[in-house]
N, C-alpha and C. Protein backbone atom coordinates (compact mmCIF):
# COMPACT_ATOMS: atom_id res chain seq x y z
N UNK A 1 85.44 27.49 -142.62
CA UNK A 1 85.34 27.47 -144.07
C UNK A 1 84.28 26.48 -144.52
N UNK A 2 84.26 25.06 -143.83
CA UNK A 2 83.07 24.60 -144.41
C UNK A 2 81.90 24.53 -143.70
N UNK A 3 81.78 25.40 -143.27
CA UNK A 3 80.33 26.21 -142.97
C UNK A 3 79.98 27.00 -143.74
N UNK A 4 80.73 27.62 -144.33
CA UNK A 4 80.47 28.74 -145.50
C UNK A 4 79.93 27.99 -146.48
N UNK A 5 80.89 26.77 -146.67
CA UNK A 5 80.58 25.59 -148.25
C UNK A 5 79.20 25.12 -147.67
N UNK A 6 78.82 24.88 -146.52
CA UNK A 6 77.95 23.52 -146.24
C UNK A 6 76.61 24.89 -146.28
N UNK A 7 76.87 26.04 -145.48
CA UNK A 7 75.46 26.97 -145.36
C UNK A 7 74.98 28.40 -146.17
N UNK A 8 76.45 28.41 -146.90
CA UNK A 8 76.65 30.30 -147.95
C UNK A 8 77.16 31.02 -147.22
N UNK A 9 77.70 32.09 -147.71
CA UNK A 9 77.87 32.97 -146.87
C UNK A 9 77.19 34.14 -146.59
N UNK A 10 77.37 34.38 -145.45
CA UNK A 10 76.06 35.18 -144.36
C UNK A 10 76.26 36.38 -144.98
N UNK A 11 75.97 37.44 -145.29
CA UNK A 11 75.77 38.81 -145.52
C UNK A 11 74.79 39.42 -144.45
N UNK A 12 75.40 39.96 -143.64
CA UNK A 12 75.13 40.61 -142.20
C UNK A 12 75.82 39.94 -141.36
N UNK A 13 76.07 40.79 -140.06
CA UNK A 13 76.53 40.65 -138.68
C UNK A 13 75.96 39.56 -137.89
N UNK A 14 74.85 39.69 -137.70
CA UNK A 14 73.93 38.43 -137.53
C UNK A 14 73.61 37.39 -137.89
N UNK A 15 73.50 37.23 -139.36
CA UNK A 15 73.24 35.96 -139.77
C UNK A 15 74.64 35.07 -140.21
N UNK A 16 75.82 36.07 -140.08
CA UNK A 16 77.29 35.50 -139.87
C UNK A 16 77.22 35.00 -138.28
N UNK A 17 76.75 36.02 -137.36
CA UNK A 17 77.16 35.20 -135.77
C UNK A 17 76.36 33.92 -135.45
N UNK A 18 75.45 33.91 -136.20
CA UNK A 18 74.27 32.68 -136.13
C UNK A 18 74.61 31.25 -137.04
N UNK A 19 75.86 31.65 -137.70
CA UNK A 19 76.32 30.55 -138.55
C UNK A 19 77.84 29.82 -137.20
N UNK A 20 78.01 30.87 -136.61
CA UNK A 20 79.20 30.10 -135.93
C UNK A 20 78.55 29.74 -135.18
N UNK A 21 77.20 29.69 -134.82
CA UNK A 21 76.30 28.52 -133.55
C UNK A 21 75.93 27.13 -134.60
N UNK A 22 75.35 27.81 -135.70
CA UNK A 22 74.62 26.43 -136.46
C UNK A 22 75.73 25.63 -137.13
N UNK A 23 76.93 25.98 -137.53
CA UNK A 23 77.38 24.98 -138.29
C UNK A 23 77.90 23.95 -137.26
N UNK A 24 77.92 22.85 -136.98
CA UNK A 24 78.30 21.84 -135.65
C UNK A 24 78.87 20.34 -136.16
N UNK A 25 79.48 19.82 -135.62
CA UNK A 25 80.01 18.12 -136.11
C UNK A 25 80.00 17.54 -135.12
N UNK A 26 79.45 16.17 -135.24
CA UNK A 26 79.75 15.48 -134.29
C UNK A 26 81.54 14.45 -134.16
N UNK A 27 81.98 14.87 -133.63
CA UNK A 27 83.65 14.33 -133.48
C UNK A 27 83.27 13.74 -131.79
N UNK A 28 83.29 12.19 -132.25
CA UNK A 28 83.77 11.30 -130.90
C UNK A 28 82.56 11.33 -130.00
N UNK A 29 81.04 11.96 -130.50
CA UNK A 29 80.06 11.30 -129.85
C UNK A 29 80.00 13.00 -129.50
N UNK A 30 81.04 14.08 -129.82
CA UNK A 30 80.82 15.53 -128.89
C UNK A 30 79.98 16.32 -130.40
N UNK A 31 79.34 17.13 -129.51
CA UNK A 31 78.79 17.91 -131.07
C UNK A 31 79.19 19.43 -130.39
N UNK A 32 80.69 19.73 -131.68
CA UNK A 32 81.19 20.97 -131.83
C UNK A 32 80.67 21.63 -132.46
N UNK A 33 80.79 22.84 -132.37
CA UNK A 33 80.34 23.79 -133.38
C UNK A 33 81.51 24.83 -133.18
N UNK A 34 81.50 25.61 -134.09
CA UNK A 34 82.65 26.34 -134.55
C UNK A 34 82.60 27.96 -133.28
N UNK A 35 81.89 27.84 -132.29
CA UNK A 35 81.79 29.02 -131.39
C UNK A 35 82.46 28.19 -130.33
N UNK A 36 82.33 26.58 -130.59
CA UNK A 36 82.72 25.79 -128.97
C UNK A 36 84.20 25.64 -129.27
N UNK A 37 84.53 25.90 -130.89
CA UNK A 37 85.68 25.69 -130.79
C UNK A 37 86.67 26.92 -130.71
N UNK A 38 86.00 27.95 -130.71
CA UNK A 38 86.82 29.13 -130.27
C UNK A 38 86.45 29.69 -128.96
N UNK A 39 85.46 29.10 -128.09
CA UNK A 39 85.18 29.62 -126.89
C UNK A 39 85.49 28.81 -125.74
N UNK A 40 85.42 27.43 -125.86
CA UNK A 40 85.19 26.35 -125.53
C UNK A 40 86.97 25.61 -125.06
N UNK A 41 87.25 25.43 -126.41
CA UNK A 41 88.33 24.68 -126.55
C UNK A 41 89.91 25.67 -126.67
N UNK A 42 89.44 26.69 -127.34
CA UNK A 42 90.51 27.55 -127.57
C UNK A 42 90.42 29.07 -126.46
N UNK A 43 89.53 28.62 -125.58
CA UNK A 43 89.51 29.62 -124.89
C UNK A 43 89.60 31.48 -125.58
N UNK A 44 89.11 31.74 -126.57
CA UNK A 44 89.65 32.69 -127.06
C UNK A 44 88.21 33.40 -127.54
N UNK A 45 88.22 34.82 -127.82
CA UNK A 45 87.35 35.70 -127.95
C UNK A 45 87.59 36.50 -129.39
N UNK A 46 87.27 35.98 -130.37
CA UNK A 46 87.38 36.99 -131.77
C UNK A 46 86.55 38.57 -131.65
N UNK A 47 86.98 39.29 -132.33
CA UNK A 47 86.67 40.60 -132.11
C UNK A 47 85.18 40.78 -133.34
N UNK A 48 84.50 39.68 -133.88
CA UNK A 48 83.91 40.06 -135.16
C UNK A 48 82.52 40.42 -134.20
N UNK A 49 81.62 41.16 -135.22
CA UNK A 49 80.53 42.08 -135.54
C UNK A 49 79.36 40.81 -134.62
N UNK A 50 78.62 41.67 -133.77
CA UNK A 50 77.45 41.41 -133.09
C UNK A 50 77.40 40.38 -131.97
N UNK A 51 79.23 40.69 -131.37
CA UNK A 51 79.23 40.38 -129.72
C UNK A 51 78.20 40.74 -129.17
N UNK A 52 78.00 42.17 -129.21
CA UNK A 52 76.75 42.60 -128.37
C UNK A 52 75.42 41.39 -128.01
N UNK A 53 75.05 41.09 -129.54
CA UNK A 53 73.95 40.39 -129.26
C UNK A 53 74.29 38.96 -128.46
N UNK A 54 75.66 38.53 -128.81
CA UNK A 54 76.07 37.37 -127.96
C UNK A 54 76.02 37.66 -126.63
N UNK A 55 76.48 38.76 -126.39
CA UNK A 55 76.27 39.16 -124.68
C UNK A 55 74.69 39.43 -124.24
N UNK A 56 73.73 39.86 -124.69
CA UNK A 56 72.70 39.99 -124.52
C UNK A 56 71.97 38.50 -123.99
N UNK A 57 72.54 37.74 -125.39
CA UNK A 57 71.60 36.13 -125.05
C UNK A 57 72.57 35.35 -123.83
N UNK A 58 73.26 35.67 -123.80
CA UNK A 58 74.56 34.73 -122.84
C UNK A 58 73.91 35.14 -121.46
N UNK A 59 73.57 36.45 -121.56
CA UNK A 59 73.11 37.52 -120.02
C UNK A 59 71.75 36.56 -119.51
N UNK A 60 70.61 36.41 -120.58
CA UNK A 60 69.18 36.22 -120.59
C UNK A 60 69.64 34.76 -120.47
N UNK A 61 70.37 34.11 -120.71
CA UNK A 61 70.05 32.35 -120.79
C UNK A 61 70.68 32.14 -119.12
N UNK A 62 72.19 32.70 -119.06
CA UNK A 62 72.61 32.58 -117.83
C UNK A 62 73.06 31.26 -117.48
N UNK A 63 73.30 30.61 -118.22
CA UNK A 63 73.58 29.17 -118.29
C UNK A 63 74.14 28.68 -119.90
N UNK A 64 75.61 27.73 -119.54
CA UNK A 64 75.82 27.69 -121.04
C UNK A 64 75.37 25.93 -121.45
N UNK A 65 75.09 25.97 -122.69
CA UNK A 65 74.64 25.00 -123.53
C UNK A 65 75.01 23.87 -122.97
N UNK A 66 74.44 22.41 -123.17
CA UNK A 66 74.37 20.91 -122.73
C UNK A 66 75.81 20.44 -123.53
N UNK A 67 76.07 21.42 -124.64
CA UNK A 67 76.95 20.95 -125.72
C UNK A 67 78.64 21.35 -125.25
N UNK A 68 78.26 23.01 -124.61
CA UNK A 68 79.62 23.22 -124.13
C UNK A 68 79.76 22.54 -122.78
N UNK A 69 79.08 22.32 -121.95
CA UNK A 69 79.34 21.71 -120.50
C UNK A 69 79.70 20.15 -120.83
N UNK A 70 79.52 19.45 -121.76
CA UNK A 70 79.84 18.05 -122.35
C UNK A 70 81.39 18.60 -122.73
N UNK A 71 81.95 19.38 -123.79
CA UNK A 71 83.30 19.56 -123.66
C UNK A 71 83.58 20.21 -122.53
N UNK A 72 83.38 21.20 -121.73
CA UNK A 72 83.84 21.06 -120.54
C UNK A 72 84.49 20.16 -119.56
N UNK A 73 83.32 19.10 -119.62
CA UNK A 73 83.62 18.39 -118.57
C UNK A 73 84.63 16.80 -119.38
N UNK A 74 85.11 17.39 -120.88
CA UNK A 74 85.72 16.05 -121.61
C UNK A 74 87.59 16.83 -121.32
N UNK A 75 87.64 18.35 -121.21
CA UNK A 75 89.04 18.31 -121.03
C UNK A 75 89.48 18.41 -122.43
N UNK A 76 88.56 18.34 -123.40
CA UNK A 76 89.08 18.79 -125.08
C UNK A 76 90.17 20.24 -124.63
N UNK A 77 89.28 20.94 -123.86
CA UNK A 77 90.13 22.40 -124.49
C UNK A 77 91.48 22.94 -123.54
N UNK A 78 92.24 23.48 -123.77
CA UNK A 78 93.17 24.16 -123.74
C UNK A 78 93.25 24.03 -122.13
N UNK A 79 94.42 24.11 -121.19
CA UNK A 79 94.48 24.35 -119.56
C UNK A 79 94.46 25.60 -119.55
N UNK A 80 95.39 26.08 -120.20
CA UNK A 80 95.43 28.04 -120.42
C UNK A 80 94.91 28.80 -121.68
N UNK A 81 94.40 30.12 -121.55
CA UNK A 81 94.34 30.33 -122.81
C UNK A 81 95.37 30.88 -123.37
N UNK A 82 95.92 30.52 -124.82
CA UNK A 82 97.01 31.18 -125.83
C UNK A 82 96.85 32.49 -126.06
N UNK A 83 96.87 33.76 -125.99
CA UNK A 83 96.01 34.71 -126.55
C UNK A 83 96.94 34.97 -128.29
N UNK A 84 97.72 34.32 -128.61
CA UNK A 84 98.60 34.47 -130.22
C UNK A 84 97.31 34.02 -130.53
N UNK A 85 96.80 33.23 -130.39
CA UNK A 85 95.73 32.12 -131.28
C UNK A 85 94.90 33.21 -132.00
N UNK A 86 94.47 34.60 -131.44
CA UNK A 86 93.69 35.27 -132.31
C UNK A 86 94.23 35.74 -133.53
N UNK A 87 95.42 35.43 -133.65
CA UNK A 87 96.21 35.86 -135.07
C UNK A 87 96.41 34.55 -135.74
N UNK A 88 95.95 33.51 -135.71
CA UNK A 88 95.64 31.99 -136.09
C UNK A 88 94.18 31.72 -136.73
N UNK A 89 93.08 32.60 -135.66
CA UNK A 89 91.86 32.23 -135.95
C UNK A 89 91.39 32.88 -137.11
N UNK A 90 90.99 32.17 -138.19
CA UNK A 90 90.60 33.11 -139.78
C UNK A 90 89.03 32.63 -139.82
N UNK A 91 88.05 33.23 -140.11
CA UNK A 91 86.40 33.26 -139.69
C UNK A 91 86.25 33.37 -141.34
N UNK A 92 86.93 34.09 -142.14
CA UNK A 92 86.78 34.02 -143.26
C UNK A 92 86.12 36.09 -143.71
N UNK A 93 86.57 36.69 -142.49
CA UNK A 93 85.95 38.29 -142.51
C UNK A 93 87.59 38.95 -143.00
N UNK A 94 87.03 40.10 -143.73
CA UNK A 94 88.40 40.66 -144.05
C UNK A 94 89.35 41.02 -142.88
N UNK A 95 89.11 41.70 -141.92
CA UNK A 95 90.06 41.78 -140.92
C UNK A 95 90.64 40.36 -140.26
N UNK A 96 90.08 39.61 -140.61
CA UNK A 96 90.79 38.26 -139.90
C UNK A 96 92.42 37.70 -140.77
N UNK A 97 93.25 37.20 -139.36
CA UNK A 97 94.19 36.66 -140.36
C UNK A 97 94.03 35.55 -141.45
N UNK A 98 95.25 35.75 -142.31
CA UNK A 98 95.44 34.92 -143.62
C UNK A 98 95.72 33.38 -143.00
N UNK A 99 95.10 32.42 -143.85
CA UNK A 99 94.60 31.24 -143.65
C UNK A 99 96.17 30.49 -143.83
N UNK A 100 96.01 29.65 -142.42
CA UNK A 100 97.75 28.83 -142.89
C UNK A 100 97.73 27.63 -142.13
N UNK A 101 98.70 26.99 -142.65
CA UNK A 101 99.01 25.36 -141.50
C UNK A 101 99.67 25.79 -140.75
N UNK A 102 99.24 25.03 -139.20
CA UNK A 102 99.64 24.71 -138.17
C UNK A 102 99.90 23.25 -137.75
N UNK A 103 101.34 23.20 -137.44
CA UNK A 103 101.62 21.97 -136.66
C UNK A 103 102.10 21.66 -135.37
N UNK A 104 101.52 20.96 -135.41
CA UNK A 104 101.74 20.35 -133.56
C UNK A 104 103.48 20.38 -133.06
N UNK A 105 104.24 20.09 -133.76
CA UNK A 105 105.72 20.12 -133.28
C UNK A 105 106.37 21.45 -133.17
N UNK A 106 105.52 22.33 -134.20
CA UNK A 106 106.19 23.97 -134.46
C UNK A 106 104.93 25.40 -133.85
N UNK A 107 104.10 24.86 -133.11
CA UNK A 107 102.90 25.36 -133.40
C UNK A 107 103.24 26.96 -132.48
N UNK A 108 104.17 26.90 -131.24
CA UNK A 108 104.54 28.14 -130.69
C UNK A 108 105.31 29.05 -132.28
N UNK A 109 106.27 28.38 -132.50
CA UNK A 109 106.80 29.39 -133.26
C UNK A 109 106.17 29.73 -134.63
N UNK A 110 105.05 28.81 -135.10
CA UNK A 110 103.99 29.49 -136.50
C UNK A 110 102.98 30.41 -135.67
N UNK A 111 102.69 30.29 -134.71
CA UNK A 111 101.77 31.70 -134.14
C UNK A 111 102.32 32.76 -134.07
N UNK A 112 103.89 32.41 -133.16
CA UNK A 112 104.94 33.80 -133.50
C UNK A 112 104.93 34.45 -134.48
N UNK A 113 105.10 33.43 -135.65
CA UNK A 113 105.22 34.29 -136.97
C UNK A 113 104.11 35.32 -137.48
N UNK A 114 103.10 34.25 -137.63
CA UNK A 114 101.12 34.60 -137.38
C UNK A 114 101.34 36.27 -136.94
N UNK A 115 101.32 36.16 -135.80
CA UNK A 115 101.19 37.23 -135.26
C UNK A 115 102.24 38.84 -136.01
N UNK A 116 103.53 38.09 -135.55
CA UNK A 116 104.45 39.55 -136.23
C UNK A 116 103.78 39.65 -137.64
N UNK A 117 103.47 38.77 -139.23
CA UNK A 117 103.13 39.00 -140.47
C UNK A 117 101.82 39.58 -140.14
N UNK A 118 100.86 39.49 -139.00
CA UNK A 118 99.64 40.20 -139.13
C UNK A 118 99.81 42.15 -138.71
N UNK A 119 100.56 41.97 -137.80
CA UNK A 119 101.05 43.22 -137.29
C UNK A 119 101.64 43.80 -138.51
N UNK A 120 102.66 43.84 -139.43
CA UNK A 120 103.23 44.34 -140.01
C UNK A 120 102.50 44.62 -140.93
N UNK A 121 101.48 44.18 -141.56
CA UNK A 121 100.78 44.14 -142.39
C UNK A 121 99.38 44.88 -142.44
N UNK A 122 99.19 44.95 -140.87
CA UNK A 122 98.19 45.58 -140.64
C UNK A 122 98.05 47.11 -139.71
N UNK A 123 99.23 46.98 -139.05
CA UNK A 123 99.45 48.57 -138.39
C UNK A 123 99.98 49.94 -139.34
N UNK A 124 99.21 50.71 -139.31
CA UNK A 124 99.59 52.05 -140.04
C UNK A 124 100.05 53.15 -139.36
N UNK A 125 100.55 54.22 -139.87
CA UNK A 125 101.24 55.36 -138.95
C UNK A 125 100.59 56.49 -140.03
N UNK A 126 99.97 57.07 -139.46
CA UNK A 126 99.93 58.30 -140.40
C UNK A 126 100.02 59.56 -140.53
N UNK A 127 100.21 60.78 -141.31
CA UNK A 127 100.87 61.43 -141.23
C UNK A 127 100.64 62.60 -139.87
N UNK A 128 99.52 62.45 -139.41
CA UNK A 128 99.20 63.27 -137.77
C UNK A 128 99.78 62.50 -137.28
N UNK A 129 100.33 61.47 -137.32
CA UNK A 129 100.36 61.29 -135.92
C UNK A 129 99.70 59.76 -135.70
N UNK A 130 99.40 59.25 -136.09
CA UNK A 130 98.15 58.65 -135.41
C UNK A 130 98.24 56.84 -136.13
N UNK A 131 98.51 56.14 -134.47
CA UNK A 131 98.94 54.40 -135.30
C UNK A 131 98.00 54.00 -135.30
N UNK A 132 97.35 53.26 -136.29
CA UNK A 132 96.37 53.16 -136.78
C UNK A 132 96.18 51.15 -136.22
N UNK A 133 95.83 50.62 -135.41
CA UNK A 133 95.62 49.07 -134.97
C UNK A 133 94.26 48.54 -135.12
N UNK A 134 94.52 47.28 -136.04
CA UNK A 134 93.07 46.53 -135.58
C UNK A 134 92.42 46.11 -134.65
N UNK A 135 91.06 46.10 -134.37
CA UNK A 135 90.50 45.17 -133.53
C UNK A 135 91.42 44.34 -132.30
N UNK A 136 91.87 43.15 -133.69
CA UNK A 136 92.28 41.86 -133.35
C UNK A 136 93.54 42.49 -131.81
N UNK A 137 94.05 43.76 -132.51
CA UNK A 137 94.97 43.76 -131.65
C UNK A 137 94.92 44.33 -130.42
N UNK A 138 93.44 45.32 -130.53
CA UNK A 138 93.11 45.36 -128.97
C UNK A 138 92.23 44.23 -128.17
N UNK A 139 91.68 43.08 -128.69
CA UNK A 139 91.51 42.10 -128.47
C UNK A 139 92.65 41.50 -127.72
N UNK A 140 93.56 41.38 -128.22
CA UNK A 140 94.76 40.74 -127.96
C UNK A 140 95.06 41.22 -126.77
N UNK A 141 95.49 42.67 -126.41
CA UNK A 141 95.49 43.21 -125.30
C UNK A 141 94.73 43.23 -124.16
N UNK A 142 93.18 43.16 -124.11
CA UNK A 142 92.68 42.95 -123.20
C UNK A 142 92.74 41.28 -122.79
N UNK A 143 92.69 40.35 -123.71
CA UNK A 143 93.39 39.21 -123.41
C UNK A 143 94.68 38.83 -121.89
N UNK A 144 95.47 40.06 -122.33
CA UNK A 144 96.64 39.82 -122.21
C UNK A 144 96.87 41.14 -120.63
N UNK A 145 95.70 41.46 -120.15
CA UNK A 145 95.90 42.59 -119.69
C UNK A 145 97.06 43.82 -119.98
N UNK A 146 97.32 43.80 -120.80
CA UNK A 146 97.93 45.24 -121.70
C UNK A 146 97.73 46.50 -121.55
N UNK A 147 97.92 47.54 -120.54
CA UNK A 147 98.03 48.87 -121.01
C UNK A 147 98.44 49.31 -122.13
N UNK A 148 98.08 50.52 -122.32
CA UNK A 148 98.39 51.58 -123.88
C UNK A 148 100.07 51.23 -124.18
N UNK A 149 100.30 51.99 -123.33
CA UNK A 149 102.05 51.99 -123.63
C UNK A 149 102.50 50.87 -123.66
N UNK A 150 102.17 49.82 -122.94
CA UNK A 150 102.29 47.86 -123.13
C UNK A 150 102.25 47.86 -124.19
N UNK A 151 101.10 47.88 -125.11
CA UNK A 151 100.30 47.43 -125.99
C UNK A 151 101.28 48.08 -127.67
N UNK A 152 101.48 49.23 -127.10
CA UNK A 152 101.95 49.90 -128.50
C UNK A 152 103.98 49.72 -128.19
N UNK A 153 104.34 49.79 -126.92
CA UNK A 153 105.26 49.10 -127.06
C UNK A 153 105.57 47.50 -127.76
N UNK A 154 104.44 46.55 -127.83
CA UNK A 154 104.65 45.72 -128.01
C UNK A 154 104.38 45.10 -129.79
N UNK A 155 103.68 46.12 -130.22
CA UNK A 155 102.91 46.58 -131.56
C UNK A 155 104.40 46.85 -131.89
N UNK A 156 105.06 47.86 -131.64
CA UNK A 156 106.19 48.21 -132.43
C UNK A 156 107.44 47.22 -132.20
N UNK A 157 107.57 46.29 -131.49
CA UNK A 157 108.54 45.69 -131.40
C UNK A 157 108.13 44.35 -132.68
N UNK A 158 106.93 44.66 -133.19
CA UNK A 158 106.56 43.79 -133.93
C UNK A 158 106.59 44.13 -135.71
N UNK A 159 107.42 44.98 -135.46
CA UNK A 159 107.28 46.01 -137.38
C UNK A 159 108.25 45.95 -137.30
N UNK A 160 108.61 46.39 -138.74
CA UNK A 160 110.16 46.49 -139.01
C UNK A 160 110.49 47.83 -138.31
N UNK A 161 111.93 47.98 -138.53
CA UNK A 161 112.56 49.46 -138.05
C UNK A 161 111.77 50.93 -138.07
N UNK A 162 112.17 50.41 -139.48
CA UNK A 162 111.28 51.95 -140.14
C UNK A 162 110.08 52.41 -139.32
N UNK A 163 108.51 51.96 -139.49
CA UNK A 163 108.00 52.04 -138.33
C UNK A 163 107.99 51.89 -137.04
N UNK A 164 108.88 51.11 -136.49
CA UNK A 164 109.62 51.32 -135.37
C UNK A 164 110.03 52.59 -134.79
N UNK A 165 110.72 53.24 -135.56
CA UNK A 165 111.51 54.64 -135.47
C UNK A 165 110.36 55.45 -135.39
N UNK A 166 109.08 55.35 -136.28
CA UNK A 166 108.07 55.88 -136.29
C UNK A 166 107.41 56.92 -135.64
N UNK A 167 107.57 55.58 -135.49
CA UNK A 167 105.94 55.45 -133.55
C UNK A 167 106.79 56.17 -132.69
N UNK A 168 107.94 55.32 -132.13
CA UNK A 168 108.55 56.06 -130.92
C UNK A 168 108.62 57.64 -131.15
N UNK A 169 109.77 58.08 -132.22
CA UNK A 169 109.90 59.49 -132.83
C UNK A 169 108.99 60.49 -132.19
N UNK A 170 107.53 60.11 -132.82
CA UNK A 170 106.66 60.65 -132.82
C UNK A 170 106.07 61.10 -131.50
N UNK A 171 106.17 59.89 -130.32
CA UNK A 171 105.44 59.95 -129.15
C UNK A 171 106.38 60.99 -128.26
N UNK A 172 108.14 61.16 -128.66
CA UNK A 172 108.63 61.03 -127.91
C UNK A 172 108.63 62.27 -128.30
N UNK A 173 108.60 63.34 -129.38
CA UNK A 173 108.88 64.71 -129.88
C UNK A 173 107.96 65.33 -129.61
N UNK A 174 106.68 64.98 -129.68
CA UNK A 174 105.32 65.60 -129.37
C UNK A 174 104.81 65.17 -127.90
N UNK A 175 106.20 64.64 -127.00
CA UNK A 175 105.96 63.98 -125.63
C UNK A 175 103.90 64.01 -125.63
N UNK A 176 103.55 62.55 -126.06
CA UNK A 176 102.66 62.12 -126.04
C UNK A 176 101.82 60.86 -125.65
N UNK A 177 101.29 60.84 -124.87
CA UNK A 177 101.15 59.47 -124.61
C UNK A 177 100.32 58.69 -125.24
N UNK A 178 100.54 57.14 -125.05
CA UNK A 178 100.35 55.60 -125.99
C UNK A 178 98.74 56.08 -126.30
N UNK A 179 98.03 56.24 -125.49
CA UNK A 179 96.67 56.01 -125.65
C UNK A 179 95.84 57.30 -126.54
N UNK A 180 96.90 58.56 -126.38
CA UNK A 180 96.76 59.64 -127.42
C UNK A 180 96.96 59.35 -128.94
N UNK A 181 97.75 58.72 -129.18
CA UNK A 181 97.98 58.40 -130.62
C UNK A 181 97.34 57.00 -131.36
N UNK A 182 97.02 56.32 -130.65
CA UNK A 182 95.62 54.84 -131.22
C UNK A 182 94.64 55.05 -131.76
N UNK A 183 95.03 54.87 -132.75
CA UNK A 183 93.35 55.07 -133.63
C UNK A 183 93.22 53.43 -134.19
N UNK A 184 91.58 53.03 -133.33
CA UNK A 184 91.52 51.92 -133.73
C UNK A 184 90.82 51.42 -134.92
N UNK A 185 91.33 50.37 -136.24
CA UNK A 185 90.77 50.56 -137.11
C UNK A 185 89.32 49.60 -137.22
N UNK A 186 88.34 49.73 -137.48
CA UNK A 186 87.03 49.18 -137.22
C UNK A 186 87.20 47.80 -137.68
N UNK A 187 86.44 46.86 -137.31
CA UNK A 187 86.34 45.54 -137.50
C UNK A 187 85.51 45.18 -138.53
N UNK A 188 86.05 44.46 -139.89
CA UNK A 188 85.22 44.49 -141.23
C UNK A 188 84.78 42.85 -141.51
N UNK A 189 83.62 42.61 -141.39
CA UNK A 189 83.04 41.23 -141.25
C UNK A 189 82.82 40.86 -142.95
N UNK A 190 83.07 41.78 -143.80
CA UNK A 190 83.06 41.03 -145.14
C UNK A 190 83.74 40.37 -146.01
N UNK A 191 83.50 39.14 -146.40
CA UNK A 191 83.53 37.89 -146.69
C UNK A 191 85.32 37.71 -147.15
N UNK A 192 85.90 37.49 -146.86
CA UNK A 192 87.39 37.37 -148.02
C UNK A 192 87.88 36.13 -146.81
N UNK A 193 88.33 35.31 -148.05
CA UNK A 193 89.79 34.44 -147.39
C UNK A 193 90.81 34.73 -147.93
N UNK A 194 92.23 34.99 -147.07
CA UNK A 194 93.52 35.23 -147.78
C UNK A 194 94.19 33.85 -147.24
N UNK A 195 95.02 33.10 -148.37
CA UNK A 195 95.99 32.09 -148.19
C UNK A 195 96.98 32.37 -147.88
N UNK A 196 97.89 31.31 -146.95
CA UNK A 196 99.66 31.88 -146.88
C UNK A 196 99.93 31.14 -147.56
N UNK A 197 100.89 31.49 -147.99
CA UNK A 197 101.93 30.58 -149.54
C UNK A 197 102.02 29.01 -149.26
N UNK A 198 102.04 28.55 -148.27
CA UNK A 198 102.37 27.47 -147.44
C UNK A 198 101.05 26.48 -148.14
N UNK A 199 99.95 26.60 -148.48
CA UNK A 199 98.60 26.31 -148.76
C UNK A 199 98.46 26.59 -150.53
N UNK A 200 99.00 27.26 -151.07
CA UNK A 200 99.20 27.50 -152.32
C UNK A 200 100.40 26.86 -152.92
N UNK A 201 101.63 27.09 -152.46
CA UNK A 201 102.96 26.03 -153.15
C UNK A 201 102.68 24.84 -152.41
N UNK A 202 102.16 24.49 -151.76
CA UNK A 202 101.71 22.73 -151.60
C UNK A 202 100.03 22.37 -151.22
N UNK A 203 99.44 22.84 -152.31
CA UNK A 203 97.79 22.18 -152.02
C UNK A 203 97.53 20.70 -151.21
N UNK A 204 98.93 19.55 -151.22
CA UNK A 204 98.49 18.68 -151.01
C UNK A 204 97.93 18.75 -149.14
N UNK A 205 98.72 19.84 -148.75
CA UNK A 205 98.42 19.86 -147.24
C UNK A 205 96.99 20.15 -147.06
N UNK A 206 95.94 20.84 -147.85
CA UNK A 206 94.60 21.23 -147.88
C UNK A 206 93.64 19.80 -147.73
């Protein structure tokens, strides 16, 4: 977010992926930047617009930055990676989750939550047939090595009933399988932040 305040916000794929290299702080002599802190430290891979070109330059350099091998070798980041955290990480793109506090004493069970309010909110069923998942959540899956039927088993254990009953119903009457009925919904890099209430009934936490 204050990369957005400190540089505007990017309009394009590119000059958004070029803001999570340039915006950077120095914390404790390390100079982060907001890619070291989702690649770096959080071990984690967001699904937004113009990976490609990140893979292209990552391929051609073949070597990573003086900046990430300094946190590397400081032990800032994570022993394992979390893969919930991608339902935590908000970039400020509409498909990203809604912006909330995290605390260190509760922080497993606010990702729990993170995660089920993003799912519910974001998986559709529609009338062919067809569950409709973001990005984030096949992200999540390859994370997590997830097959289809994993994946949408685990999608529905995350909705209420109703869609619950849904999904299964559907797969199980038209005996169909997980990877037949996924329709994934495209990844939308334009500009929105959504708040959780948590940030609105107490600003003082901001």
């Amino acid at each position: 977010m204050h990369a957005h305040l400190a540089y505007g916000i990017s309009h394009g794929s590119l000059r958004r992926l070029a803001l999570f290299h340039k915006a950077a702080y120095n914390i404790g002599g390390h100079i982060i930047t907001a890619n070291s802190i989702e690649h770096v430290i959080l071990h984690c891979r967001t699904p937004r617009v113009g990976r490609w070109f990140e893979a292209i330059i990552s391929t051609a350099i073949r070597k990573k930055s003086a900046e990430d091998k300094q946190l590397i070798n400081s032990n800032f980041g994570l022993v394992t990676s979390q893969p919930l955290v991608l339902f935590a990480l908000c970039t400020g793109a509409s498909s990203d989750p809604m912006l909330r506090v995290y605390t260190a004493m509760s922080v497993m069970e606010e990702l729990e939550k993170a995660t089920k309010d993003f799912i519910q909110s974001n998986v559709l069923f529609k009338k062919s047939g067809k569950v409709c998942l973001p990005k984030l959540v096949d992200r999540y899956g390859k994370e997590t090595s997830l097959g289809f039927n994993e994946l949408v088993a685990w999608v529905s254990a995350n909705v209420d009933r109703k869609l619950h009953d849904m999904i299964h119903r559907y797969i199980d009457e038209q005996n169909k399988k997980a990877v037949q009925v996924i329709e994934w919904i495209p990844y939308n890099s334009k500009f929105r932040y959504v708040f959780g209430k948590e940030l609105t009934e107490k600003p003082w936490l901001v």
